[in-house]
C-alpha atoms as a PDB file:
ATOM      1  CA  UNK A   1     208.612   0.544 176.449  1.00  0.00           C
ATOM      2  CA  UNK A   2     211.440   0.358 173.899  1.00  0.00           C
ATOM      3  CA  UNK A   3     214.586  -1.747 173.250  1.00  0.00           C
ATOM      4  CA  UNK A   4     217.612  -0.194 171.524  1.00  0.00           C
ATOM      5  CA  UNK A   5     218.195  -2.688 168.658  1.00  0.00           C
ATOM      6  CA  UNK A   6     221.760  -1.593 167.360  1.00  0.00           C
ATOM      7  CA  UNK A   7     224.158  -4.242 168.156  1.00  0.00           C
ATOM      8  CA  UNK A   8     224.691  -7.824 169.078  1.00  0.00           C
ATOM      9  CA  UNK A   9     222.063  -9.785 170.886  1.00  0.00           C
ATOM     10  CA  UNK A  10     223.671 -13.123 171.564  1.00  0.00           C
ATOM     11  CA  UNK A  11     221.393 -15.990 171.579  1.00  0.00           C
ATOM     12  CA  UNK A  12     222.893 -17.722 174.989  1.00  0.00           C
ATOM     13  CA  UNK A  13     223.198 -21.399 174.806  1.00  0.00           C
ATOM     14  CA  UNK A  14     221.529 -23.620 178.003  1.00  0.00           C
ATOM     15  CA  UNK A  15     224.120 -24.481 180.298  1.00  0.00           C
ATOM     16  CA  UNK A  16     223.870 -27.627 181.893  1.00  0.00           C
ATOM     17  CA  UNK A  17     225.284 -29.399 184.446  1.00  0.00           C
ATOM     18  CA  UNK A  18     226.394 -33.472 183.991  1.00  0.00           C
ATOM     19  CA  UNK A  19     222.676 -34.648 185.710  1.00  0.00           C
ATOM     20  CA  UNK A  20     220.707 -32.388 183.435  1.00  0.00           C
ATOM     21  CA  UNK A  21     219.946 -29.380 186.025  1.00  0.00           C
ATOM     22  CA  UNK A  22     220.921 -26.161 185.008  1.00  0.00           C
ATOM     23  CA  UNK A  23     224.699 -24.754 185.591  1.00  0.00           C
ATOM     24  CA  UNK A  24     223.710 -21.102 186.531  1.00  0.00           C
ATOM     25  CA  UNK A  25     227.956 -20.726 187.707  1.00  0.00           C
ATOM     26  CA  UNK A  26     229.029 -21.277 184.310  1.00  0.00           C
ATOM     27  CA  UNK A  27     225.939 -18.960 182.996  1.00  0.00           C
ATOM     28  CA  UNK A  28     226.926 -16.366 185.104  1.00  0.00           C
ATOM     29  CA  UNK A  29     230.849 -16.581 183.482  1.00  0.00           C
ATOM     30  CA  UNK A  30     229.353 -16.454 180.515  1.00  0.00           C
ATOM     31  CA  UNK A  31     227.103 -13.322 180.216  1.00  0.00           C
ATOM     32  CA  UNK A  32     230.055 -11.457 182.322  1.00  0.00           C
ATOM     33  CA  UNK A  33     231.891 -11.619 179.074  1.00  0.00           C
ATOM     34  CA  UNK A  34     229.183 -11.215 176.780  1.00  0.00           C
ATOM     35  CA  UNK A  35     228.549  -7.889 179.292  1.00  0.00           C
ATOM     36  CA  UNK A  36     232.293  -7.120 179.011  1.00  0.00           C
ATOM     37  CA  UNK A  37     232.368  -7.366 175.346  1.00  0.00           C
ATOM     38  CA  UNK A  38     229.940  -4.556 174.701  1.00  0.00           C
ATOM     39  CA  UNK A  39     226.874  -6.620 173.629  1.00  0.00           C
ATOM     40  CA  UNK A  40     223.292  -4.486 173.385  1.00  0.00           C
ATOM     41  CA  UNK A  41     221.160  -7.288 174.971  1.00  0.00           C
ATOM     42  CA  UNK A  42     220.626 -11.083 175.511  1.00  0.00           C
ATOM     43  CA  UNK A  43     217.938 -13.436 174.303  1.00  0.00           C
ATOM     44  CA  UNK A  44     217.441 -16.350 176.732  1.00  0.00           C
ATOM     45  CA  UNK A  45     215.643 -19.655 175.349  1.00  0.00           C
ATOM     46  CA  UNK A  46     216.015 -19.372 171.439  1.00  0.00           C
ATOM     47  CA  UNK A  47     216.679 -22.565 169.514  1.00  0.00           C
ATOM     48  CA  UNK A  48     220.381 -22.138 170.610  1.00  0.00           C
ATOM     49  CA  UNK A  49     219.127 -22.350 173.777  1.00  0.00           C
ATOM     50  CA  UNK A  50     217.541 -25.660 173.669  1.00  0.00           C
ATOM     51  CA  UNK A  51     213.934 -23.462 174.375  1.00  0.00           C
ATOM     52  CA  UNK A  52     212.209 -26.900 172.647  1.00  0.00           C
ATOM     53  CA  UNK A  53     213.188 -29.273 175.654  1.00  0.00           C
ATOM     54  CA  UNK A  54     213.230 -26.624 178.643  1.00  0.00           C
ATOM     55  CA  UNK A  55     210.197 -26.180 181.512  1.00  0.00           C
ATOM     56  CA  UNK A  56     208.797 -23.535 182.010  1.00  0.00           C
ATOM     57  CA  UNK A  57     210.169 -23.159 185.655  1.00  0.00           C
ATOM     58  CA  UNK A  58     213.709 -23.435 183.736  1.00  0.00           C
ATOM     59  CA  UNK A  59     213.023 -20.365 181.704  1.00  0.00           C
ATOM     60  CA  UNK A  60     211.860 -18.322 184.967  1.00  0.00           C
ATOM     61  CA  UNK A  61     215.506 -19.390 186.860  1.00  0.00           C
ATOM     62  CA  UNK A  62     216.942 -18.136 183.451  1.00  0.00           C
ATOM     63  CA  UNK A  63     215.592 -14.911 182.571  1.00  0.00           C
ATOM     64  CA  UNK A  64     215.435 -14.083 186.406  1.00  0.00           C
ATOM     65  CA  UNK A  65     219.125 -14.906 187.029  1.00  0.00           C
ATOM     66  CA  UNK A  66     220.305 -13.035 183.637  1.00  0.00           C
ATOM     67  CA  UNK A  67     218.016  -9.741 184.710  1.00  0.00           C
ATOM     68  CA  UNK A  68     219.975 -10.187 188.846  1.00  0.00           C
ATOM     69  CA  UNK A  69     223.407 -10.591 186.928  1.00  0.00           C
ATOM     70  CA  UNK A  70     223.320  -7.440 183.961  1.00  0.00           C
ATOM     71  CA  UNK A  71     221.848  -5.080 186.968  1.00  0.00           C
ATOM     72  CA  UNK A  72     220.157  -2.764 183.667  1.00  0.00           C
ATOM     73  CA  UNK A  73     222.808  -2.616 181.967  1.00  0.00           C
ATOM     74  CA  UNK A  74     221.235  -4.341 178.747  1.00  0.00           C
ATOM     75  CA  UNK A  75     217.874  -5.804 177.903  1.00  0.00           C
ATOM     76  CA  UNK A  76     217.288  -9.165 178.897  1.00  0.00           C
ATOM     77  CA  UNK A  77     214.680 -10.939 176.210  1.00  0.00           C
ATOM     78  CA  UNK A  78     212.686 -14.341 176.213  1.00  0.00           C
ATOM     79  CA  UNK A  79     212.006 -15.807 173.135  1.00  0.00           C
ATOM     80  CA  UNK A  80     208.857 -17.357 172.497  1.00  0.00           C
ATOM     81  CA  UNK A  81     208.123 -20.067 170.348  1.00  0.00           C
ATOM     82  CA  UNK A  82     204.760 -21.897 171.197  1.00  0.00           C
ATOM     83  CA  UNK A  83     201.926 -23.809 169.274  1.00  0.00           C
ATOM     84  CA  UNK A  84     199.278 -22.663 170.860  1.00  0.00           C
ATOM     85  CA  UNK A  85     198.345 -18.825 170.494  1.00  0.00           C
ATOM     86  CA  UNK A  86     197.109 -18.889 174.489  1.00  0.00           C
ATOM     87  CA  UNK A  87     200.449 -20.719 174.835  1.00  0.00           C
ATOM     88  CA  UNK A  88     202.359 -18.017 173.811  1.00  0.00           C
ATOM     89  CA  UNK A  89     200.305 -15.042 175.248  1.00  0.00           C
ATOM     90  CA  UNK A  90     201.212 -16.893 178.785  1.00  0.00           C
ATOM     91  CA  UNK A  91     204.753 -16.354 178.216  1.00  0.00           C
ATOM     92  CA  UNK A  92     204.281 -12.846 177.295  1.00  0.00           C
ATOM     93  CA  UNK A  93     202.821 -12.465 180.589  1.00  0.00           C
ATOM     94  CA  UNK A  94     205.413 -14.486 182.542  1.00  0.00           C
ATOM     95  CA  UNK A  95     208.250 -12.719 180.583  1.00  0.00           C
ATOM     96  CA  UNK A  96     206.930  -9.620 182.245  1.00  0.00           C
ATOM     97  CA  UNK A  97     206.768 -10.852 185.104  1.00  0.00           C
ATOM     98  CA  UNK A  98     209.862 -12.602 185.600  1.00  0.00           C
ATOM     99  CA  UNK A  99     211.597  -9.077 184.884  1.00  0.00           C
ATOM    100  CA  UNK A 100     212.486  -9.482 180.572  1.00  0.00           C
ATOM    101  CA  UNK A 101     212.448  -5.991 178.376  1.00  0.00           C
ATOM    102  CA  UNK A 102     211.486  -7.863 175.370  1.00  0.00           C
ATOM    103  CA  UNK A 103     210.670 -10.600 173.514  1.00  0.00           C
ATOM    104  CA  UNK A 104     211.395 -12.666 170.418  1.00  0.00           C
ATOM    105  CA  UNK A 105     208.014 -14.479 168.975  1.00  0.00           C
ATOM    106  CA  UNK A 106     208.478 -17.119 166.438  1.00  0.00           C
ATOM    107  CA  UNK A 107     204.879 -17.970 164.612  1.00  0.00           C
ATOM    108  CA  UNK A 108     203.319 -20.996 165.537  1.00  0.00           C
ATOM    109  CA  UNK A 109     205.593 -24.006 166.011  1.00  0.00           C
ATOM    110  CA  UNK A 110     204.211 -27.544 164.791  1.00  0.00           C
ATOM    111  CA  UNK A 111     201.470 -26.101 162.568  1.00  0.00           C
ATOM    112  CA  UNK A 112     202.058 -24.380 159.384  1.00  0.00           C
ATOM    113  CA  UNK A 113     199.915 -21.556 159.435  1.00  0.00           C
ATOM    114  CA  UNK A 114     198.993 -19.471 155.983  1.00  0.00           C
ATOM    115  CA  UNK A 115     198.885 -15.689 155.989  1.00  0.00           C
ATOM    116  CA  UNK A 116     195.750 -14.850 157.985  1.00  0.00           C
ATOM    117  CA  UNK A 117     196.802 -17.435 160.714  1.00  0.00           C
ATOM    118  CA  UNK A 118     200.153 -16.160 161.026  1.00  0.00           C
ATOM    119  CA  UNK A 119     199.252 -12.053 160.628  1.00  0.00           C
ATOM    120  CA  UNK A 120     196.939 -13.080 163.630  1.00  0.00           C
ATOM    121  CA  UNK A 121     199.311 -15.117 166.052  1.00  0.00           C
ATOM    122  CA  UNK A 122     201.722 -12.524 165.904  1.00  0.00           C
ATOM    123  CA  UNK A 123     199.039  -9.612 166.251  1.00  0.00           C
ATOM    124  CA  UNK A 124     197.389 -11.305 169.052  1.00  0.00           C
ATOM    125  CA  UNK A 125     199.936 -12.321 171.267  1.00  0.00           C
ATOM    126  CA  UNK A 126     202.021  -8.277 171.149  1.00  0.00           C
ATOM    127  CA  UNK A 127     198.231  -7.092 171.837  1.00  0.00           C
ATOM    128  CA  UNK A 128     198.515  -9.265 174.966  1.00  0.00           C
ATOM    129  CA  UNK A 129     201.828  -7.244 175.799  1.00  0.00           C
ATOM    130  CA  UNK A 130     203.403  -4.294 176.410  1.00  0.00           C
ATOM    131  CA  UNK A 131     206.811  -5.688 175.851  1.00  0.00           C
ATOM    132  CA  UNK A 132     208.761  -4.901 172.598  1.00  0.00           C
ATOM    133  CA  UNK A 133     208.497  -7.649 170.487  1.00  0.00           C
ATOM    134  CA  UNK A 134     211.105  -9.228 167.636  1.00  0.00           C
ATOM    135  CA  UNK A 135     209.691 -11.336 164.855  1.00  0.00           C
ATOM    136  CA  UNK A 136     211.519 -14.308 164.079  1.00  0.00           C
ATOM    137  CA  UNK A 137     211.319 -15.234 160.292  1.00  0.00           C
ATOM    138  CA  UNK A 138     213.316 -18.161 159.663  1.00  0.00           C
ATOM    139  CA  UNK A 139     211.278 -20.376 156.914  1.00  0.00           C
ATOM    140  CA  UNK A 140     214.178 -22.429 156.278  1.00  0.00           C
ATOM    141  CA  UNK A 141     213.989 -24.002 159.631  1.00  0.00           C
ATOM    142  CA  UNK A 142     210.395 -23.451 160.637  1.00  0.00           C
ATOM    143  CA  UNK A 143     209.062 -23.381 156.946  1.00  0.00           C
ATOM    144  CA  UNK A 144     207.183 -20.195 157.407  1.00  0.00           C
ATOM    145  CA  UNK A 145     207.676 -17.087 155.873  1.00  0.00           C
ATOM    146  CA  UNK A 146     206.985 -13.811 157.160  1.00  0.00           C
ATOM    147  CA  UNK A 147     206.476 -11.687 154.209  1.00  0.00           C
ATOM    148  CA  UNK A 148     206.587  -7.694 153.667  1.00  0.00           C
ATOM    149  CA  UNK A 149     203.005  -8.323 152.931  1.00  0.00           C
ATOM    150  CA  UNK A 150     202.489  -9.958 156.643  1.00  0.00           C
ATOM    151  CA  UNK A 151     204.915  -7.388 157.572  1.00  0.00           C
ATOM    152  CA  UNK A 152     202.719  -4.550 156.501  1.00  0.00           C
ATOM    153  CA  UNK A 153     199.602  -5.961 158.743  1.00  0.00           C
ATOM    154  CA  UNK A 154     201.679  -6.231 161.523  1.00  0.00           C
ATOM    155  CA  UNK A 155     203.333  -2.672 161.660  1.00  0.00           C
ATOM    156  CA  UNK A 156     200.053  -1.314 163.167  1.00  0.00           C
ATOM    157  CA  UNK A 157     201.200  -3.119 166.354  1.00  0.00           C
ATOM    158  CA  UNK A 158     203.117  -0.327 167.959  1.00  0.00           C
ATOM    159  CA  UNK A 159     205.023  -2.922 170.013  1.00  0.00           C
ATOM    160  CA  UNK A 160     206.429  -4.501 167.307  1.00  0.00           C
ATOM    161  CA  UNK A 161     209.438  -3.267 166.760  1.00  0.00           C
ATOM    162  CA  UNK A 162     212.200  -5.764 164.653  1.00  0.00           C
ATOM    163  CA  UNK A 163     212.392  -8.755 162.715  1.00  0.00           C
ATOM    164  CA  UNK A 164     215.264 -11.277 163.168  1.00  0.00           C
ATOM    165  CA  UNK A 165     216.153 -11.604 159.281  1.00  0.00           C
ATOM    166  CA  UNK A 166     217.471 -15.136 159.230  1.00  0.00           C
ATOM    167  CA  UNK A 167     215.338 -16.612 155.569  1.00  0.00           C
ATOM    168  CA  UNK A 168     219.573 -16.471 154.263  1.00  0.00           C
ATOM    169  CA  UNK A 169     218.199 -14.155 151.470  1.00  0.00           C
ATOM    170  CA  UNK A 170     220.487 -11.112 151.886  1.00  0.00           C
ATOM    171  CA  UNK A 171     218.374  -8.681 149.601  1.00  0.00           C
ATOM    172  CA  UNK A 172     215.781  -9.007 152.261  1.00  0.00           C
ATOM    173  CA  UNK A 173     217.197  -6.670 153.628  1.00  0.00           C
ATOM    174  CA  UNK A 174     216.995  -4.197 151.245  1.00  0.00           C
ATOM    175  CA  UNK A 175     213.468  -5.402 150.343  1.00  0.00           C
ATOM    176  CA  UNK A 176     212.375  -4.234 153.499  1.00  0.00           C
ATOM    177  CA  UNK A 177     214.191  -1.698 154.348  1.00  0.00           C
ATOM    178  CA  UNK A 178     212.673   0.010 151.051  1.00  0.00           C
ATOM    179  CA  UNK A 179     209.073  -0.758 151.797  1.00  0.00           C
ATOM    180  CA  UNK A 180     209.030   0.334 155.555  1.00  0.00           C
ATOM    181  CA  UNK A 181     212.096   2.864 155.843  1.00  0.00           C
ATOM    182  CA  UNK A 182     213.164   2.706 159.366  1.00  0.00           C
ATOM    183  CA  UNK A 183     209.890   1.440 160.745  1.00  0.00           C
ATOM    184  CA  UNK A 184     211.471  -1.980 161.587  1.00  0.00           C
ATOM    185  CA  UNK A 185     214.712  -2.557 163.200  1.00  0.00           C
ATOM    186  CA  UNK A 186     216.279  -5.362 161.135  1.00  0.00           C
ATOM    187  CA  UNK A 187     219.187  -7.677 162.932  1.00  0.00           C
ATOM    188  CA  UNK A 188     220.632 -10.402 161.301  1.00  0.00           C
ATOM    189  CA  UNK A 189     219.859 -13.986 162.599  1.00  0.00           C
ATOM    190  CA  UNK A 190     222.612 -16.039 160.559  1.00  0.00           C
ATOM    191  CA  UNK A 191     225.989 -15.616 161.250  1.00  0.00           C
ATOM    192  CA  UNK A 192     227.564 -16.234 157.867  1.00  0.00           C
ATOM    193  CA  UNK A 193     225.730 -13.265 156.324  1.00  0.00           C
ATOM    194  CA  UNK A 194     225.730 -11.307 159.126  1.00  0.00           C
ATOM    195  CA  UNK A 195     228.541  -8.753 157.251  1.00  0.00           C
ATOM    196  CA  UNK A 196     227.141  -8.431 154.418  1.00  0.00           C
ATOM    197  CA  UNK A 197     223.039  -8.115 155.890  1.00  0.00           C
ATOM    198  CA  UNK A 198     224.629  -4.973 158.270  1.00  0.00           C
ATOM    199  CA  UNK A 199     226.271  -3.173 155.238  1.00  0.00           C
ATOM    200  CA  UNK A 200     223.168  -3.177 153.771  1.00  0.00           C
ATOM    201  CA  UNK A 201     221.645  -1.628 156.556  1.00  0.00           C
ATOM    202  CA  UNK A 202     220.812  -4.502 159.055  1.00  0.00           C
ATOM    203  CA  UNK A 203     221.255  -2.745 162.762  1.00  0.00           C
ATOM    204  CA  UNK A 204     222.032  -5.501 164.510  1.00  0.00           C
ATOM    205  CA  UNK A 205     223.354  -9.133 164.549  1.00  0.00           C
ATOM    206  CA  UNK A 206     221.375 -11.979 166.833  1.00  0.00           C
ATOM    207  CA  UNK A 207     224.511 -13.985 167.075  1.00  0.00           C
ATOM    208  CA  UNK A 208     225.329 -17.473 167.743  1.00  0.00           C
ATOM    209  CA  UNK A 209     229.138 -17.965 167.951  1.00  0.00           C
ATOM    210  CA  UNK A 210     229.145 -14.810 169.959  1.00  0.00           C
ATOM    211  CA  UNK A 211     228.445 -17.406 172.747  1.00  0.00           C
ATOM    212  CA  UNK A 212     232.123 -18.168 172.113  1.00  0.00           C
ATOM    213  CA  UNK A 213     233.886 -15.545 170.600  1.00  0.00           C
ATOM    214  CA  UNK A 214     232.073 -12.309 172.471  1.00  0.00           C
ATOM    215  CA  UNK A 215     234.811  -9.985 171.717  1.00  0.00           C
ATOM    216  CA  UNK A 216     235.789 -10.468 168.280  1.00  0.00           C
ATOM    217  CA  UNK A 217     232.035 -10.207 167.166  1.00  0.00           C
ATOM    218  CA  UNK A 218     230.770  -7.143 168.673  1.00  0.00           C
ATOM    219  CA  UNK A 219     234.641  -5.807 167.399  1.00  0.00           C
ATOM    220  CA  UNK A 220     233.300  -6.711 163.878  1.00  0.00           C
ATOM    221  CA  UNK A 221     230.375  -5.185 164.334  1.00  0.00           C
ATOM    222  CA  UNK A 222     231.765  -1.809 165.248  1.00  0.00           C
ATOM    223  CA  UNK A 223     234.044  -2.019 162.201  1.00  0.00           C
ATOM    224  CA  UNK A 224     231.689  -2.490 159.871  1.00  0.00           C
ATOM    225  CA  UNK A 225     229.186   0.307 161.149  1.00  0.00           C
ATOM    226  CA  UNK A 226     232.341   2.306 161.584  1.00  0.00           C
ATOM    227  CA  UNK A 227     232.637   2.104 157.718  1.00  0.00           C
ATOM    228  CA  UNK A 228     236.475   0.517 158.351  1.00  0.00           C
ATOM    229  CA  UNK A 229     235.577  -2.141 155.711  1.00  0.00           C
ATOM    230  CA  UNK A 230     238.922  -3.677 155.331  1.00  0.00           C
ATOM    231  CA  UNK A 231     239.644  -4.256 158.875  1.00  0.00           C
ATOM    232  CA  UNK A 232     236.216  -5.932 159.591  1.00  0.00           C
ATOM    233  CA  UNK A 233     237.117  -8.183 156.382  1.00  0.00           C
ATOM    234  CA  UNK A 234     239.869  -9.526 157.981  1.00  0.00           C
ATOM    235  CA  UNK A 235     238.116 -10.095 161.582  1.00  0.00           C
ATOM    236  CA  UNK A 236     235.196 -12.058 159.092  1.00  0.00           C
ATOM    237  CA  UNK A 237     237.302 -13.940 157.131  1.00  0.00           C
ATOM    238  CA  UNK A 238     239.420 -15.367 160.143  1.00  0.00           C
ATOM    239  CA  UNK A 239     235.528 -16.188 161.516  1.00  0.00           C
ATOM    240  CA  UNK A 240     233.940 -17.705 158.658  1.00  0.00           C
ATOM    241  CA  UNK A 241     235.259 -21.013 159.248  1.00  0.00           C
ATOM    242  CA  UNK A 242     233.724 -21.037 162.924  1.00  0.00           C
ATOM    243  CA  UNK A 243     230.534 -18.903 161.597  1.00  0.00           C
ATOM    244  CA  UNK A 244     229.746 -21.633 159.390  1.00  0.00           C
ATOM    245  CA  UNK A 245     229.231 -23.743 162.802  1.00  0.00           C
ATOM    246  CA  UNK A 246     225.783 -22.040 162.868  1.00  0.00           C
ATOM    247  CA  UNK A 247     224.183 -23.316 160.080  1.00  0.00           C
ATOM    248  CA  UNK A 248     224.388 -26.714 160.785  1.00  0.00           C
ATOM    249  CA  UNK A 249     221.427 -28.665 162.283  1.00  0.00           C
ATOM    250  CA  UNK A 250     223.757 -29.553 164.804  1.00  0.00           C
ATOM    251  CA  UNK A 251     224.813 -26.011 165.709  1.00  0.00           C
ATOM    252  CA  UNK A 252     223.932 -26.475 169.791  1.00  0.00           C
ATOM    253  CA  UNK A 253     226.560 -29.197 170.050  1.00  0.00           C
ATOM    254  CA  UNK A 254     228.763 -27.100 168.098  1.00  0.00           C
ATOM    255  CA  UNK A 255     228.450 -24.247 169.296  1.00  0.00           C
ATOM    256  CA  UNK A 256     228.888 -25.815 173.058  1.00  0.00           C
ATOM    257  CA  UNK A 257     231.908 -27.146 171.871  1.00  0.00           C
ATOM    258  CA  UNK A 258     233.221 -23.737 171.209  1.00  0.00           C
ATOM    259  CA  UNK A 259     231.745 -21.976 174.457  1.00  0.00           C
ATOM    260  CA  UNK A 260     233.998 -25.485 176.205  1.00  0.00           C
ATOM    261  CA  UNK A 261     236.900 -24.429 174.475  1.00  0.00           C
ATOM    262  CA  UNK A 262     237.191 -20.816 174.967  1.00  0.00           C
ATOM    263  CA  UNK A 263     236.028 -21.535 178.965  1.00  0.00           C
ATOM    264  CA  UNK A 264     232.984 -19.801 178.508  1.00  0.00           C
ATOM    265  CA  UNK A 265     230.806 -22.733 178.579  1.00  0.00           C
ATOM    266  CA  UNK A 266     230.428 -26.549 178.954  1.00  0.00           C
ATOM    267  CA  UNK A 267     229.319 -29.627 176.381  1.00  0.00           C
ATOM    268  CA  UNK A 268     226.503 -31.050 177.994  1.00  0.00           C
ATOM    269  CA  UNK A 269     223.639 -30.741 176.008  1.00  0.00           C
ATOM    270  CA  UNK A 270     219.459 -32.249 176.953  1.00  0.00           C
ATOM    271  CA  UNK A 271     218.378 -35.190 175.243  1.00  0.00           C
ATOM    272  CA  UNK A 272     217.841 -36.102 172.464  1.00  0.00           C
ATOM    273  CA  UNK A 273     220.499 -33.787 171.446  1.00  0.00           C
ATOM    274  CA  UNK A 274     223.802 -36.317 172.568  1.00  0.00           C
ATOM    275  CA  UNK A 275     227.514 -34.548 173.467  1.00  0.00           C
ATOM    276  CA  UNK A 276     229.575 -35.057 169.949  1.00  0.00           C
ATOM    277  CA  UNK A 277     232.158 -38.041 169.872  1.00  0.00           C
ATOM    278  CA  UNK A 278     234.516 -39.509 167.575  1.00  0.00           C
ATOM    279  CA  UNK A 279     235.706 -38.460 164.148  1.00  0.00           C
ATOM    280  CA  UNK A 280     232.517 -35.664 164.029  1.00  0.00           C
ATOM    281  CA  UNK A 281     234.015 -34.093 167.469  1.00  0.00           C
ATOM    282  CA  UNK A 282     237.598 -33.865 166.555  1.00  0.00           C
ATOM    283  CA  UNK A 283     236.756 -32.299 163.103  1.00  0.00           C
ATOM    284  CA  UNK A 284     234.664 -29.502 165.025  1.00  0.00           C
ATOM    285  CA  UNK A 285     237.728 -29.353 167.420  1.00  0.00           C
ATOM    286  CA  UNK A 286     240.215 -28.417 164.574  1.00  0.00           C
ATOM    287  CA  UNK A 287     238.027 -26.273 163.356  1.00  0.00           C
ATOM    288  CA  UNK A 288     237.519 -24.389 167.151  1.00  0.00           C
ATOM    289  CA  UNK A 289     241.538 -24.779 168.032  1.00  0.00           C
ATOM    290  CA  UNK A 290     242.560 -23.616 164.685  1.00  0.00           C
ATOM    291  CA  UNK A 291     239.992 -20.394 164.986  1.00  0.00           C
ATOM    292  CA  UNK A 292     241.716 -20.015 168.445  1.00  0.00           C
ATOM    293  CA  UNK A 293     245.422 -20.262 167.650  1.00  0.00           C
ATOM    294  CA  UNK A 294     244.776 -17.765 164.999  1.00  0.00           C
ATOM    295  CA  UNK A 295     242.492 -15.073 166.510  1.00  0.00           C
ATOM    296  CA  UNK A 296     243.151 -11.127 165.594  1.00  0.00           C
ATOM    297  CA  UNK A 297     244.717  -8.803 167.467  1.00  0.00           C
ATOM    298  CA  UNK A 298     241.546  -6.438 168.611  1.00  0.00           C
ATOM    299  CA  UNK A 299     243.093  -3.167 168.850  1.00  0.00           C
ATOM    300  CA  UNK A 300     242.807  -0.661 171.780  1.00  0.00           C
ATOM    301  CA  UNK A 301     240.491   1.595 168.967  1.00  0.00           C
ATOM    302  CA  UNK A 302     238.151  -1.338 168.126  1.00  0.00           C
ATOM    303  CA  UNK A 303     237.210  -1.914 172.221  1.00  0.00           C
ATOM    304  CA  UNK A 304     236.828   2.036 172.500  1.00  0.00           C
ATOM    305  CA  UNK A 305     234.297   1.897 169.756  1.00  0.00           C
ATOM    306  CA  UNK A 306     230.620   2.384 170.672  1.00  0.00           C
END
């Protein structure tokens, strides 16, 4: 089993309903346009995603739902992010099950494991799978690093087949691209560097403002793997100001916020995260309106662009 990883694999927010249950309608509105906008796949549960505070029985209705709605036409993928090794092999399974193409394994949360430990989380849970499998390395958040060195143990696993690149060091990129060649597919995981990690050879962008803005992302995308530098400048430039919403510790609420905006979402949020108020909300608000009074014009050429 395989996964094309060229593209943008949005990492879909939670939506939720005002009593806490899951708002599958609004779901639904949103992958349509994530669909419609050309995206390669979705990943359902990812930090974005609230995956920290949702059951297990939530997940299921999720990636079941998503797999009914996109009918095949793009991967559906669970991401995984468990202490417990046996924890996390169980969601393998049940990602199978429930109908995912893929997954996205973080290394073990709540525990910081050293080289060996990590080398064998990762091995032993994609030995537990037949599922493609994307390694998340993001030590800035969860204070692990995957290195090329881990990275070299790990590429014996047939089944594991990218690495979200989200450590914010943009000559990763290049580090790894020139120790394993094409062996990994590399996406970007933060969306501030996301330009300049693809024009260094990054295939493909797990997004976060995508939630909001489907369109315009996958449109820079294209541009830049089009080689029309100058025209995907201007598309990032206009989005850096909203981009920089993903970086922030608060970047559900924010990113909600947008998804509310744009009608592609709602604010609620599961506690202990809280819906933003006051001065904080109506500085993220400028920020969304302006973004939206100002979008580019996404010509016919850009949409046509595969």
């Amino acid at each position: 089993m395989s996964i094309n990883w060229s593209g943008i694999f949005p990492a879909l927010t939670t939506k939720f309903q005002p009593d806490d249950t899951l708002d599958l309608r609004m779901s639904e509105v949103n992958l349509q346009a994530q669909v419609a906008a050309g995206v390669s796949g979705v990943i359902i549960g990812g930090s974005l995603g609230e995956a920290s505070v949702l059951t297990t029985a939530e997940k299921e209705a999720l990636v079941k739902f998503s797999v009914e709605k996109v009918e095949g036409q793009i991967p559906v993928l669970l991401n995984i992010a468990e202490g417990a090794t046996r924890d996390a092999i169980r969601q393998a399974h049940l990602a199978r099950y429930w109908g995912a193409r893929g997954i996205m394994l973080l290394p073990p949360m709540r525990y910081k494991s050293d080289h060996r430990e990590t080398v064998a989380f990762f091995k032993t849970v994609a030995a537990e799978t037949d599922l493609p499998v994307m390694i998340y390395n993001n030590p800035v958040d969860y204070k692990i690093e995957v290195t090329p060195e881990m990275f070299e143990e790990l590429s014996v696993m047939a089944n594991i087949q990218a690495i979200k690149e989200s450590s914010r060091d943009v000559s990763n990129v290049t580090r790894l691209i020139n120790r394993f060649g094409d062996r990994f597919a590399i996406l970007c995981g933060v969306d501030t560097i996301a330009m300049e990690e693809l024009l260094m050879g990054a295939v493909g962008w797990v997004g976060g403002l995508v939630g909001a803005f489907p369109a315009e992302t996958v449109a820079l995308y294209r541009l830049v793997k089009a080689g029309r530098i100058e025209e995907a400048l201007a598309i990032h430039r206009w989005f850096m100001p909203l981009l920089e919403l993903d970086i922030h510790p608060k970047l559900v609420q924010y990113i909600k916020l947008a998804e509310a905006e744009t009608g592609l979402g709602t604010e609620y949020v599961r506690a202990p995260r809280l819906t933003l108020i006051g001065e904080e909300r109506d500085r993220i608000l400028q920020i969304i309106r302006h973004g939206m009074a100002t979008r580019p014009v996404l010509g016919e050429a850009v949409g046509a662009m595969a």
